[in-house]
C-alpha atoms as a PDB file:
ATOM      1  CA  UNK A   1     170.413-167.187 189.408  1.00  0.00           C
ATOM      2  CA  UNK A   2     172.237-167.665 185.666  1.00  0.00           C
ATOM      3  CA  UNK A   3     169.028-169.103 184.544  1.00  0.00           C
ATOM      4  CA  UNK A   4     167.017-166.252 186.065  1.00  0.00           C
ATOM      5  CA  UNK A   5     169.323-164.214 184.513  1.00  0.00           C
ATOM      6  CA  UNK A   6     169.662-165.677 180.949  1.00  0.00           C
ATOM      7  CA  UNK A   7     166.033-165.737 180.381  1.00  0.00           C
ATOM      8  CA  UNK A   8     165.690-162.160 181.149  1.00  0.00           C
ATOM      9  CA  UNK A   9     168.266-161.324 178.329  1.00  0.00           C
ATOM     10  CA  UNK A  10     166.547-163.435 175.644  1.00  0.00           C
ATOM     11  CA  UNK A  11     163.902-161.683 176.594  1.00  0.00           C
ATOM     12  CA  UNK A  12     165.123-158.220 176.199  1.00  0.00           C
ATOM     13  CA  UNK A  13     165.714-158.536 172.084  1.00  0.00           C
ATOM     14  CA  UNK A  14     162.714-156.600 169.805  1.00  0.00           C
ATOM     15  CA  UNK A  15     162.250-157.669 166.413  1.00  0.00           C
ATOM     16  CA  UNK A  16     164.738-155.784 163.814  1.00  0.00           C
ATOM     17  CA  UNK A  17     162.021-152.997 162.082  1.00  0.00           C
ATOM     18  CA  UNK A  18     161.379-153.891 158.972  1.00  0.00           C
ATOM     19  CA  UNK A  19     163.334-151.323 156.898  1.00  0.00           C
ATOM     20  CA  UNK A  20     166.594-152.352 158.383  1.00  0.00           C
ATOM     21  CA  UNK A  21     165.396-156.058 157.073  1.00  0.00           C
ATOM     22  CA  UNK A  22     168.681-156.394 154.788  1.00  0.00           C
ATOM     23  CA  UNK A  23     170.490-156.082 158.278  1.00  0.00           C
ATOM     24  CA  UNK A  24     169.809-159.409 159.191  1.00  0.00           C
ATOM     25  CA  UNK A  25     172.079-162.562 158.358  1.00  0.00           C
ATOM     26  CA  UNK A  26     175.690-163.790 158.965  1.00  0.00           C
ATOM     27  CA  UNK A  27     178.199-161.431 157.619  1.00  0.00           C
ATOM     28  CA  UNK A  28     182.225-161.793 157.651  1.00  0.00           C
ATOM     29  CA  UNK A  29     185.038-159.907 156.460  1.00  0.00           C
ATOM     30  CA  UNK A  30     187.263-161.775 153.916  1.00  0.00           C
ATOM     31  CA  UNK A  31     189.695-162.872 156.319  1.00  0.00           C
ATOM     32  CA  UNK A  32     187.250-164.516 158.801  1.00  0.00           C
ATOM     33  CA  UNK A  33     188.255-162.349 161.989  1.00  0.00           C
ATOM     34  CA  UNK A  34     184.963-160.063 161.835  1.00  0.00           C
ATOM     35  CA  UNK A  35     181.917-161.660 162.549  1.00  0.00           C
ATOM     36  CA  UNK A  36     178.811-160.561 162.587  1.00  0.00           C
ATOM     37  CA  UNK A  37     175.464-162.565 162.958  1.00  0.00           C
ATOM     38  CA  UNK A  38     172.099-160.480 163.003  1.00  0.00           C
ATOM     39  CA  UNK A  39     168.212-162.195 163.678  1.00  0.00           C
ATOM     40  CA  UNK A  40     165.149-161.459 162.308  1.00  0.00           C
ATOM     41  CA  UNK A  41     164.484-161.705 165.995  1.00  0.00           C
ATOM     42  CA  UNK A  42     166.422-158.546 167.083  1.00  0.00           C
ATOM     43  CA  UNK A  43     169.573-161.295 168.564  1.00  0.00           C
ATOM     44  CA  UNK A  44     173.295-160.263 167.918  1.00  0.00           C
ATOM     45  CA  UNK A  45     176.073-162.546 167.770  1.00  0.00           C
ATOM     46  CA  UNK A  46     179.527-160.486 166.975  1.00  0.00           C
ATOM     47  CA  UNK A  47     183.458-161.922 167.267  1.00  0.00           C
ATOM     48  CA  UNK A  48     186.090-159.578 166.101  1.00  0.00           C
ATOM     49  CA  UNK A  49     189.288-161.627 166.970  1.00  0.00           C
ATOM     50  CA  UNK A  50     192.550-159.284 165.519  1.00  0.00           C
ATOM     51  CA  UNK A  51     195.937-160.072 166.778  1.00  0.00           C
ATOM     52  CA  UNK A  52     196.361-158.055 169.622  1.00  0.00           C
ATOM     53  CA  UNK A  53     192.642-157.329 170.651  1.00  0.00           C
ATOM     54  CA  UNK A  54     189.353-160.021 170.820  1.00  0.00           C
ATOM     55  CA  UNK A  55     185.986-158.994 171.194  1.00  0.00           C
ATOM     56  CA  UNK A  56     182.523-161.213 171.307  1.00  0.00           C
ATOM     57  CA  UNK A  57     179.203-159.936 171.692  1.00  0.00           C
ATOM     58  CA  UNK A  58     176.023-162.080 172.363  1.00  0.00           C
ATOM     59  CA  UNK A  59     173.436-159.370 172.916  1.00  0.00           C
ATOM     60  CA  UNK A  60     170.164-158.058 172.118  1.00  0.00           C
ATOM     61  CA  UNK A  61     169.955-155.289 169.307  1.00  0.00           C
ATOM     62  CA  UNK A  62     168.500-152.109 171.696  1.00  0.00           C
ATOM     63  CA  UNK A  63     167.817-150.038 168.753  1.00  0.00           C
ATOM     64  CA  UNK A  64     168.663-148.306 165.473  1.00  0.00           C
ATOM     65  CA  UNK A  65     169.392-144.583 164.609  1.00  0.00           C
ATOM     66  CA  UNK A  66     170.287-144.175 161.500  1.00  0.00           C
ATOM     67  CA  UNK A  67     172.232-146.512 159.515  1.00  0.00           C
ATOM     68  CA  UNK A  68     173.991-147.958 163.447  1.00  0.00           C
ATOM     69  CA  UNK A  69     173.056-149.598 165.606  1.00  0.00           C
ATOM     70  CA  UNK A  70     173.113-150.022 169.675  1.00  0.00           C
ATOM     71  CA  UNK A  71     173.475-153.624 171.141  1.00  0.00           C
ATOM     72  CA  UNK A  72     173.820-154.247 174.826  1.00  0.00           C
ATOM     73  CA  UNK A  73     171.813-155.048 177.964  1.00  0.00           C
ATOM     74  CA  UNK A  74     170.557-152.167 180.542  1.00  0.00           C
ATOM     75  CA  UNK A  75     173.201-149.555 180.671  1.00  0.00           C
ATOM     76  CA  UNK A  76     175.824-151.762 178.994  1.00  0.00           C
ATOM     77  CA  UNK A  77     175.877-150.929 175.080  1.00  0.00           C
ATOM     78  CA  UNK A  78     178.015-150.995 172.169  1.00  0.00           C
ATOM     79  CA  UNK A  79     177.341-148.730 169.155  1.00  0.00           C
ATOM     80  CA  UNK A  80     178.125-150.152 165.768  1.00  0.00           C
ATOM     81  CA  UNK A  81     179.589-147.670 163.467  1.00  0.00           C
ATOM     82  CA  UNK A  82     177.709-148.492 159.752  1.00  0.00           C
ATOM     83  CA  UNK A  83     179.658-146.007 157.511  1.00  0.00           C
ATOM     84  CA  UNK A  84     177.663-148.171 154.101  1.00  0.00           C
ATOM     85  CA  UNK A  85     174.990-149.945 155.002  1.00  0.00           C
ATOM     86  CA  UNK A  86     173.996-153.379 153.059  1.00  0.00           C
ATOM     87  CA  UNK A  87     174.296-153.004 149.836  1.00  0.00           C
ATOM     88  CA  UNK A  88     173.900-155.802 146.820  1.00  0.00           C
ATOM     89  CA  UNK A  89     176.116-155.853 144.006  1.00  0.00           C
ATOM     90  CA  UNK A  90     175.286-156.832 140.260  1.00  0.00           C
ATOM     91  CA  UNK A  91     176.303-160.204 141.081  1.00  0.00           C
ATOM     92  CA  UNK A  92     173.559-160.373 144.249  1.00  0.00           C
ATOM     93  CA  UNK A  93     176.553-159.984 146.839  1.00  0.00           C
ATOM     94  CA  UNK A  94     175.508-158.357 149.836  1.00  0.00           C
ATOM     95  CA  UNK A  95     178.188-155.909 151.784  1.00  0.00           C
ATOM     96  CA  UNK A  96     178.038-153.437 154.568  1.00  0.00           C
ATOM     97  CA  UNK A  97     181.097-151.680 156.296  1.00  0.00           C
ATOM     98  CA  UNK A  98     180.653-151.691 160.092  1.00  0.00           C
ATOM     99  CA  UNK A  99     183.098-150.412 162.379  1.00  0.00           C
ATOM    100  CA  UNK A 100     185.355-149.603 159.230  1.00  0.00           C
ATOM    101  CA  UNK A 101     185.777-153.540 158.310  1.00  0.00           C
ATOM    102  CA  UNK A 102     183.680-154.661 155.216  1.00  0.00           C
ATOM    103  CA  UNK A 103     181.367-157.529 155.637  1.00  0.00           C
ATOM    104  CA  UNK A 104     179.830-160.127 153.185  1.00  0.00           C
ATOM    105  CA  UNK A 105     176.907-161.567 153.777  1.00  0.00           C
ATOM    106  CA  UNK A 106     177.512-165.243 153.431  1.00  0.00           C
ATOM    107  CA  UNK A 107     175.284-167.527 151.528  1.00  0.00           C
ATOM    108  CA  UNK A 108     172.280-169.272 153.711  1.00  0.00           C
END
């Protein structure tokens, strides 16, 4: 039944469209408890482990509106709140600010 199961949430990501392209890569906030790991292939991977409260996502992204995004299977979803979405400085840094933590985008 978990095999059943896990195959039918791989199978439920969607590529990411391509203008939301810069959304895609391993992003962390500077002190390592935000993470934030997007695929080309439309796969989320998210840990957000602050001293009183842990989260971790491994979902599928459902879809975009706007600068967020939905991730979740069926009627189980989590909206992420993108108040600046990725952004490259003059030195080719990328950031975004999601869920009011900033994220760099770390180096492949």
């Amino acid at each position: 039944m978990c095999c059943i199961l896990a195959v039918v949430l791989l199978g439920c990501a969607k590529p990411i469209p391509e203008n939301k392209l810069d959304y895609v890569g391993s992003w962390a906030s500077a002190d390592n408890r935000v993470n934030l790991v997007i695929s080309a292939d439309g796969r989320l991977e998210y840990s957000n482990n602050q001293p009183q409260k842990s989260s971790t996502l491994s979902v599928p992204i459902k879809s975009f509106e706007g600068n967020n995004f939905q991730a979740g299977v069926g009627p189980f979803s989590t909206e992420f709140t993108v108040s600046q979405p990725p952004k490259k400085d003059e030195q080719g840094n990328w950031f975004m600010v999601v869920d009011d933590y900033l994220l760099a985008k770390r180096a492949k």
